[in-house]
Protein backbone atom coordinates (compact mmCIF):
# COMPACT_ATOMS: atom_id res chain seq x y z
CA UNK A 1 -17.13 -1.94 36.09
CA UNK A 2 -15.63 -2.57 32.79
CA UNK A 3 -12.72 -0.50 31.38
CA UNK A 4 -14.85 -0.23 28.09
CA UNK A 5 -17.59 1.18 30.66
CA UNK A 6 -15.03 3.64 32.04
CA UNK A 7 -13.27 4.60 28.74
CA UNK A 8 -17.27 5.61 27.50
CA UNK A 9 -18.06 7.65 30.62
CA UNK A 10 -15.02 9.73 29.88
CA UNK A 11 -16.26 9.71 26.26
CA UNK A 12 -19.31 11.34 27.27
CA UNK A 13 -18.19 13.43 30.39
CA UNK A 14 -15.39 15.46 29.06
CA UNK A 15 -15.48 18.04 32.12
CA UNK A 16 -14.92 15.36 34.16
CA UNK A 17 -10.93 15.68 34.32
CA UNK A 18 -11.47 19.70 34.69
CA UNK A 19 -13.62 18.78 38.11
CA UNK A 20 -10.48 16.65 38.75
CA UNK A 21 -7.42 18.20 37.58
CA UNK A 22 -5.18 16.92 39.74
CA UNK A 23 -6.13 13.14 38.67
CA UNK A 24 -4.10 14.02 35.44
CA UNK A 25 -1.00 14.41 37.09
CA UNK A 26 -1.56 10.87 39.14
CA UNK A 27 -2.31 8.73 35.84
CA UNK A 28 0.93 7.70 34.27
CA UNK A 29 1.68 5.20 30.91
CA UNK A 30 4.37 3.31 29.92
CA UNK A 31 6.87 5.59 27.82
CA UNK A 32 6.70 3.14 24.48
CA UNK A 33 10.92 4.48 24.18
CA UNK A 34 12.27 4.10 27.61
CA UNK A 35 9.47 2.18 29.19
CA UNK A 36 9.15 4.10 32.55
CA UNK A 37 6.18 5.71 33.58
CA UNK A 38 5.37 8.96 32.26
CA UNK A 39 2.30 11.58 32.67
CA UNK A 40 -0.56 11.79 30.15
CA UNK A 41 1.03 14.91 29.39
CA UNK A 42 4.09 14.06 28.39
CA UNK A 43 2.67 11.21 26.61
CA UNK A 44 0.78 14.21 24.40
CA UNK A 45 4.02 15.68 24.41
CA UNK A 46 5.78 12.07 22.71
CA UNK A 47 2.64 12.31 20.26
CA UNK A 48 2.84 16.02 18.98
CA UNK A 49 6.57 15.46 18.41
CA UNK A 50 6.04 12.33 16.59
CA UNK A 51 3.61 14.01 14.09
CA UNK A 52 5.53 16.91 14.06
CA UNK A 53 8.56 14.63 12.60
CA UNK A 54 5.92 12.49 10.01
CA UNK A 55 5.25 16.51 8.96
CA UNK A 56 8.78 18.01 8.40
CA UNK A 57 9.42 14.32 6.60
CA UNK A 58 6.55 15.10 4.23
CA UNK A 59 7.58 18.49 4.13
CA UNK A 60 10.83 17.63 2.76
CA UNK A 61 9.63 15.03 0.41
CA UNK A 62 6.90 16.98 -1.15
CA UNK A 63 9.93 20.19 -1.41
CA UNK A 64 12.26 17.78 -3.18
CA UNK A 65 9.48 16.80 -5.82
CA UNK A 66 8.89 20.41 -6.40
CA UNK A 67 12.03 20.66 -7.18
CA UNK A 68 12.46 18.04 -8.97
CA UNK A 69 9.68 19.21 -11.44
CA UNK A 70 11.06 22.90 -11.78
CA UNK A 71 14.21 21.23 -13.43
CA UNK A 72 12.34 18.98 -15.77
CA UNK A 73 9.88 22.08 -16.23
CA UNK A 74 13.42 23.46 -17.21
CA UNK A 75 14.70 21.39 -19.45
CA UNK A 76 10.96 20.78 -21.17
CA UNK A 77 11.19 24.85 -21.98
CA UNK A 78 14.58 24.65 -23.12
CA UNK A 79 13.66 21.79 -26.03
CA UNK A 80 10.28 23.89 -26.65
CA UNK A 81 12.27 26.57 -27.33
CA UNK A 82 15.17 25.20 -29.54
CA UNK A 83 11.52 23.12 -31.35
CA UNK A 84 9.93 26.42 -32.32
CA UNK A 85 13.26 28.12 -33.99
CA UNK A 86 14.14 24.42 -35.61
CA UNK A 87 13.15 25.76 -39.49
CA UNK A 88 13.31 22.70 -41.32
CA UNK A 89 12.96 18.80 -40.62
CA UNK A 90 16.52 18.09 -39.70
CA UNK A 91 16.68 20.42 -37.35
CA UNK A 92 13.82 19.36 -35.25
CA UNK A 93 15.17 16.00 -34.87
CA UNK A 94 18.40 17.81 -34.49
CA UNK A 95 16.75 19.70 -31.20
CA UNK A 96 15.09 16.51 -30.31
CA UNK A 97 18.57 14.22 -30.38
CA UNK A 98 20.65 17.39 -28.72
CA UNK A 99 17.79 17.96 -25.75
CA UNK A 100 17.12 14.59 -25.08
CA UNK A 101 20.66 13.44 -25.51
CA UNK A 102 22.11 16.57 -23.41
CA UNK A 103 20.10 18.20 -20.75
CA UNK A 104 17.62 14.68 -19.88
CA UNK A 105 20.94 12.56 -20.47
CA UNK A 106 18.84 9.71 -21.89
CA UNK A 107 22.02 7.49 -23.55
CA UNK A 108 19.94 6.58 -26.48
CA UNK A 109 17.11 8.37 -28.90
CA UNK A 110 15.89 7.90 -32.52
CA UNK A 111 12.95 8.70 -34.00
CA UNK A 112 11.22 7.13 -37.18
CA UNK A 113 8.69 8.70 -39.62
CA UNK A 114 6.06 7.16 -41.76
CA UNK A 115 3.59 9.80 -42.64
CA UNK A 116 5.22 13.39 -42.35
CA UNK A 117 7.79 14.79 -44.46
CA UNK A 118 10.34 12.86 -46.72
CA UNK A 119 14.29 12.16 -46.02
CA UNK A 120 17.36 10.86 -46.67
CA UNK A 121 18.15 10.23 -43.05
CA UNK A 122 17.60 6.63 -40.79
CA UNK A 123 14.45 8.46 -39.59
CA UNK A 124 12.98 8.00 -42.94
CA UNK A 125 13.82 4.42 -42.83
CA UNK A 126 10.97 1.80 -43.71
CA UNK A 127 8.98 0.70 -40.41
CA UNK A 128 7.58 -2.60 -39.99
CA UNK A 129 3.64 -2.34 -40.38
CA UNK A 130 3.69 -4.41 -36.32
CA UNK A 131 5.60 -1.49 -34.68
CA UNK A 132 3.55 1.42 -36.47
CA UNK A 133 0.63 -0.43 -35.23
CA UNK A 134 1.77 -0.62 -31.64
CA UNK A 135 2.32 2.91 -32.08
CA UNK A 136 -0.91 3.63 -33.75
CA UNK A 137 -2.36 1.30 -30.33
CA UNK A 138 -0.83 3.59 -27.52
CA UNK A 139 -3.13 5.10 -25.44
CA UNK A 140 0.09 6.75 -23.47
CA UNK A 141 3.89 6.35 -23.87
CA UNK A 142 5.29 3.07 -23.12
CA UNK A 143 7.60 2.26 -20.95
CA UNK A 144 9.25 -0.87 -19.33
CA UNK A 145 11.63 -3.44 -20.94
CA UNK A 146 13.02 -3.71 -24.37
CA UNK A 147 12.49 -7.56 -24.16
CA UNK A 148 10.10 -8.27 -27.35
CA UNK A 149 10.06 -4.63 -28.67
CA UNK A 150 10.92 -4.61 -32.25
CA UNK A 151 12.00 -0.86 -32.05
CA UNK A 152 14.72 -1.68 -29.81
CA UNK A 153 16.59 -2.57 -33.32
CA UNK A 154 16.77 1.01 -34.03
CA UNK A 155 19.96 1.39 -31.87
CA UNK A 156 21.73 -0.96 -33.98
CA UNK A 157 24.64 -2.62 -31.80
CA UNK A 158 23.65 -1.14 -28.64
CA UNK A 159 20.03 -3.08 -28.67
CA UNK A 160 21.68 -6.03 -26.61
CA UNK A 161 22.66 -3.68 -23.81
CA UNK A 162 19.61 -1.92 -23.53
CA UNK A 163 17.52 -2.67 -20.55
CA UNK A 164 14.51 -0.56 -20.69
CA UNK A 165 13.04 2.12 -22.75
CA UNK A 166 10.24 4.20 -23.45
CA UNK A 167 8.27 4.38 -26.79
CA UNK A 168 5.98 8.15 -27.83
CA UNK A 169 3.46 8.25 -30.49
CA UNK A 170 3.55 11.18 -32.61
CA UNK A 171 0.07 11.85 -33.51
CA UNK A 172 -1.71 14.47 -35.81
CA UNK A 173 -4.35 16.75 -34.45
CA UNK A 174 -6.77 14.19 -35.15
CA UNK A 175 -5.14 11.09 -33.18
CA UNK A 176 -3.44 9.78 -36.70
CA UNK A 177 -0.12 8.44 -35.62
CA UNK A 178 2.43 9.30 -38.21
CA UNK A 179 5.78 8.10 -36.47
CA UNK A 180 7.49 7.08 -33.55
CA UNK A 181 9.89 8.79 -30.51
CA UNK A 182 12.06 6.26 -28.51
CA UNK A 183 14.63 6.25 -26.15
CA UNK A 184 16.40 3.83 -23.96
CA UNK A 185 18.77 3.05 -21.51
CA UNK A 186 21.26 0.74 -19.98
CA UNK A 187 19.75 1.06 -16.60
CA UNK A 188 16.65 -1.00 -16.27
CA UNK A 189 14.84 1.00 -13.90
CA UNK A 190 14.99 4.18 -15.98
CA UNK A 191 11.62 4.10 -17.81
CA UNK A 192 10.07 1.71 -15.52
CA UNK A 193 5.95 0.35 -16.44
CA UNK A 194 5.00 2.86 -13.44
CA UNK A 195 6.85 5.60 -14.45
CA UNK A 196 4.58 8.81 -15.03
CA UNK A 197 4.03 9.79 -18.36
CA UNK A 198 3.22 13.40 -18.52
CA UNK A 199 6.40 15.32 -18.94
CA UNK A 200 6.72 12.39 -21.88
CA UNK A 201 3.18 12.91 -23.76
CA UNK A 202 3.90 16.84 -23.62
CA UNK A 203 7.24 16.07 -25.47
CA UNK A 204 5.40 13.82 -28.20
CA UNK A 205 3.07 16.29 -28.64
CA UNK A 206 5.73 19.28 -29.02
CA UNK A 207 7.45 17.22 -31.23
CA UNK A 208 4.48 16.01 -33.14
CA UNK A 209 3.51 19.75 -33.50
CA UNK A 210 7.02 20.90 -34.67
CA UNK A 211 7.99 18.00 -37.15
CA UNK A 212 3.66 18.65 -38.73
CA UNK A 213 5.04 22.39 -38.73
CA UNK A 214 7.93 22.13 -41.13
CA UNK A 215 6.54 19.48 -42.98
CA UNK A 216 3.56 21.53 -44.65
């Protein structure tokens, strides 16, 4: 008899081992840790505790995302907030440079404006036609290296240290992009090409909505 022949009987004869209790206690396998022999019971034993540690692991992982999301959650309120009292132009992007700058500690943020409102400040600044229509092109915030960006000029000196960045659309109600939300960093693995985008799309479109607001 095979052991495929026996491992199929057992398959299909699951009362077998209550006719023959006591058999359990005679099998024993190799304990993959010590290597002596141990029961099949304890070998369940090894098995539960194993997946029992994979849980708590994935437990602890998924509690430190959750976390992790209440504080951006946090921080997202607190620049919705300071958006919807901002009265005037300047001091949106006032809120904007503050939040971003303060409570998500990104080193470096402008923002430039082609098609809302009128200025005296850098945001008002001519933009070459190539970067507004990248911007007009983005299907979701990019991020990844500042290598052949030509926003990363925006941060004047501090372009040559910059190692990554991410770039938001500001958009109209009806998709029209009318300027630009970047920020960057020294670290290159801060906005990273597989970083998720969400927490960034909500803040181009609170910022789109505010800077539309007290432009009318």
């Amino acid at each position: 008899m095979k052991s495929e022949d026996v491992a199929r009987y057992l398959h299909d004869h699951p009362e077998f081992f209550d006719q023959y209790a006591d058999m359990l206690a005679l099998v024993t396998l190799p304990d993959p840790h010590s290597g002596r022999a141990i029961s099949i019971t304890e070998k369940q034993l090894f098995n539960l505790r194993d997946k029992v540690r994979t849980l708590e692991s994935k437990l602890v992982e998924l509690i430190a995302f959750g976390e992790e999301n209440d504080a951006i959650s946090g921080k997202v309120h607190g620049l919705a907030v300071a958006l919807i009292s901002a009265n005037d132009q300047a001091a949106v992007v006032r809120a904007l440079y503050s939040h971003l700058g303060g409570a998500f500690a990104v080193p470096h943020v402008t923002v430039r404006l082609w098609g809302a409102g009128q200025g005296d400040g850098h945001e008002f600044e001519n933009v070459a036609d190539a970067v507004k229509a990248f911007a007009s092109g983005l299907q979701r915030p990019y991020c990844g290296t500042v290598t052949g960006q030509e926003s990363a000029a925006w941060f004047g000196e501090a372009a040559t240290h910059l190692r990554s960045m991410t770039q938001v659309p500001l958009r109209e109600s009806g998709g029209v992009c009318f300027g630009l939300l970047a920020m960057a960093s020294e670290e290159p693995h801060r906005f990273y090409p597989e970083l998720g985008t969400l927490y960034l799309e909500r803040i181009g479109e609170m910022a789109a909505a505010a800077l539309l607001r007290v432009a009318a």
